[in-house]
Every structure is written in C-alpha cells, then in structure tokens.
Protein backbone atom coordinates (compact mmCIF):
# COMPACT_ATOMS: atom_id res chain seq x y z
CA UNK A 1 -19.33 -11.25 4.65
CA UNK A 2 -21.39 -10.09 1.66
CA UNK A 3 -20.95 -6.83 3.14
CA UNK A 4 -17.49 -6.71 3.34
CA UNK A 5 -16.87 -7.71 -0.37
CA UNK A 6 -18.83 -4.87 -1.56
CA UNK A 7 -16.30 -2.42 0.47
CA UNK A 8 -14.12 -0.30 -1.96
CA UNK A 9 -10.84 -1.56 -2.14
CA UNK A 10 -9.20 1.49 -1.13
CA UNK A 11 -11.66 1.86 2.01
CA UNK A 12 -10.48 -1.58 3.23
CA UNK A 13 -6.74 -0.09 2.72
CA UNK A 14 -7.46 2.45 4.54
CA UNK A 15 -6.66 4.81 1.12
CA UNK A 16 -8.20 8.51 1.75
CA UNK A 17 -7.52 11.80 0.26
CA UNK A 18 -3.57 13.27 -0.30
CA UNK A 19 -2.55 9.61 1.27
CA UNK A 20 0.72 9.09 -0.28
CA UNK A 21 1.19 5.20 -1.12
CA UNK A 22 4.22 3.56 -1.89
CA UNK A 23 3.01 -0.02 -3.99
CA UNK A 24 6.18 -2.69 -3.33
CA UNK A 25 5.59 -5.56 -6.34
CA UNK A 26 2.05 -4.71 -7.10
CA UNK A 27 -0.05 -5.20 -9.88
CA UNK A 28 0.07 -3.25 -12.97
CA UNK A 29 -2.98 -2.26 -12.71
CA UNK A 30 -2.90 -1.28 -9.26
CA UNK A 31 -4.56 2.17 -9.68
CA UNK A 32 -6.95 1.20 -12.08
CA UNK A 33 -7.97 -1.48 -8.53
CA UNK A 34 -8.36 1.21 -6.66
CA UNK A 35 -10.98 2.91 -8.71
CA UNK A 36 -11.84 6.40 -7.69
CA UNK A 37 -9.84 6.92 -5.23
CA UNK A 38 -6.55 6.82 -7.26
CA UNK A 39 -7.47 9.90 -8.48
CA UNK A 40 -7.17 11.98 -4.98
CA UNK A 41 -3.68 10.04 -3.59
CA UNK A 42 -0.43 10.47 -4.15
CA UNK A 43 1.89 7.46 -5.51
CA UNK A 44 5.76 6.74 -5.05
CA UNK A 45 8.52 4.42 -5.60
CA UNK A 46 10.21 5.48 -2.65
CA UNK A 47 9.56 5.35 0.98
CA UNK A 48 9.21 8.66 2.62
CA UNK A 49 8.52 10.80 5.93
CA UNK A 50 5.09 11.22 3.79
CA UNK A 51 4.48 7.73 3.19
CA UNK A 52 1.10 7.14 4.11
CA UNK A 53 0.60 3.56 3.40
CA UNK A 54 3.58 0.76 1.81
CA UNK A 55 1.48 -1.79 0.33
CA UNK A 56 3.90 -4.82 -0.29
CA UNK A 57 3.06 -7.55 -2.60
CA UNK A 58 5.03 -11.74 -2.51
CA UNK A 59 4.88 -15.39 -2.15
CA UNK A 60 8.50 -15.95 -1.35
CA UNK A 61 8.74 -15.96 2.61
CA UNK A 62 12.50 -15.24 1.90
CA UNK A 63 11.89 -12.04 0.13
CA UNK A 64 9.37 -10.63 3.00
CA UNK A 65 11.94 -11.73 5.65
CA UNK A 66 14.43 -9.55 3.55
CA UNK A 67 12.44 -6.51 2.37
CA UNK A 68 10.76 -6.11 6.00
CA UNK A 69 14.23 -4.93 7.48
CA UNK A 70 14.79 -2.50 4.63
CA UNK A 71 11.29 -1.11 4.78
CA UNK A 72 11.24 -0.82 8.48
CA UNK A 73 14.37 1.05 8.20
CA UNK A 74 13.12 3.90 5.84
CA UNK A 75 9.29 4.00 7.34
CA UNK A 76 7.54 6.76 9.00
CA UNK A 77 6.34 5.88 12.29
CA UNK A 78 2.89 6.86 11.60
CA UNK A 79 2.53 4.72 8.66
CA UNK A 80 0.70 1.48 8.01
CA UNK A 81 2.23 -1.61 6.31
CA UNK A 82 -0.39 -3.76 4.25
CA UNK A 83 1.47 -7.01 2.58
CA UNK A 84 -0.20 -9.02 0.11
C-alpha cells in the first residue's frame, strides 16, 4: 500500500496531458492537489464532447442519485466518472 500512497494524485485519476476535467463540488484547491499536472490539462465548468474526466465530489446520497442522471445525460461516451 505504501506504494500506492506515494502515486501522484493525478496518475491515480488517470489526469494526463490536454485531458480536459470538469471538477463537480471539489475543493478549492483542487489544482493546487493535483500538483504538476494542473499545469498541462484543461479545466471546465461544463460538461462537454471534450470532457475527459468529471470528477464529482458529496456526502448526500440524494444529491449523487440526482446529479448522476444529469451528468449521464451531457457525458461523452469515452469519458470516465471519478466521485468522491
């Protein structure tokens, strides 16, 4: 496990270069999480045909259960769906 928790954060997202990610409820200091890697990937408030990665952030079941039918609606089918 020690391994593991040494992993970048954006490597365990699956973050690379020109990914465009769409943060749902994050953190302000989201970016600053990601380190390095903020620096080479696109961000948005909006979910595109370029949206690379939606990272969604709750603790309310009721808001996942309500958000996950408007996000599904508006995602790419080649993008990834990380909630938090």
């Amino acid at each position: 496990m020690a391994a593991y928790s040494s992993t970048p954060l954006a490597r365990k997202l699956g973050i690379k270069a020109a990914t465009t990610v769409v943060v749902v409820n994050g953190p302000a200091n989201y970016q600053k999480l990601l380190g390095q890697a903020a620096h080479d990937v696109g961000f948005s408030d909006w979910i595109g045909s370029d949206s690379s990665l939606v990272h969604f952030f709750t603790t309310q079941r009721g808001e996942l259960q309500k958000q996950l039918t408007r996000l599904r609606k508006n995602f790419p089918d080649t993008g990834r769906l990380w909630i938090s």
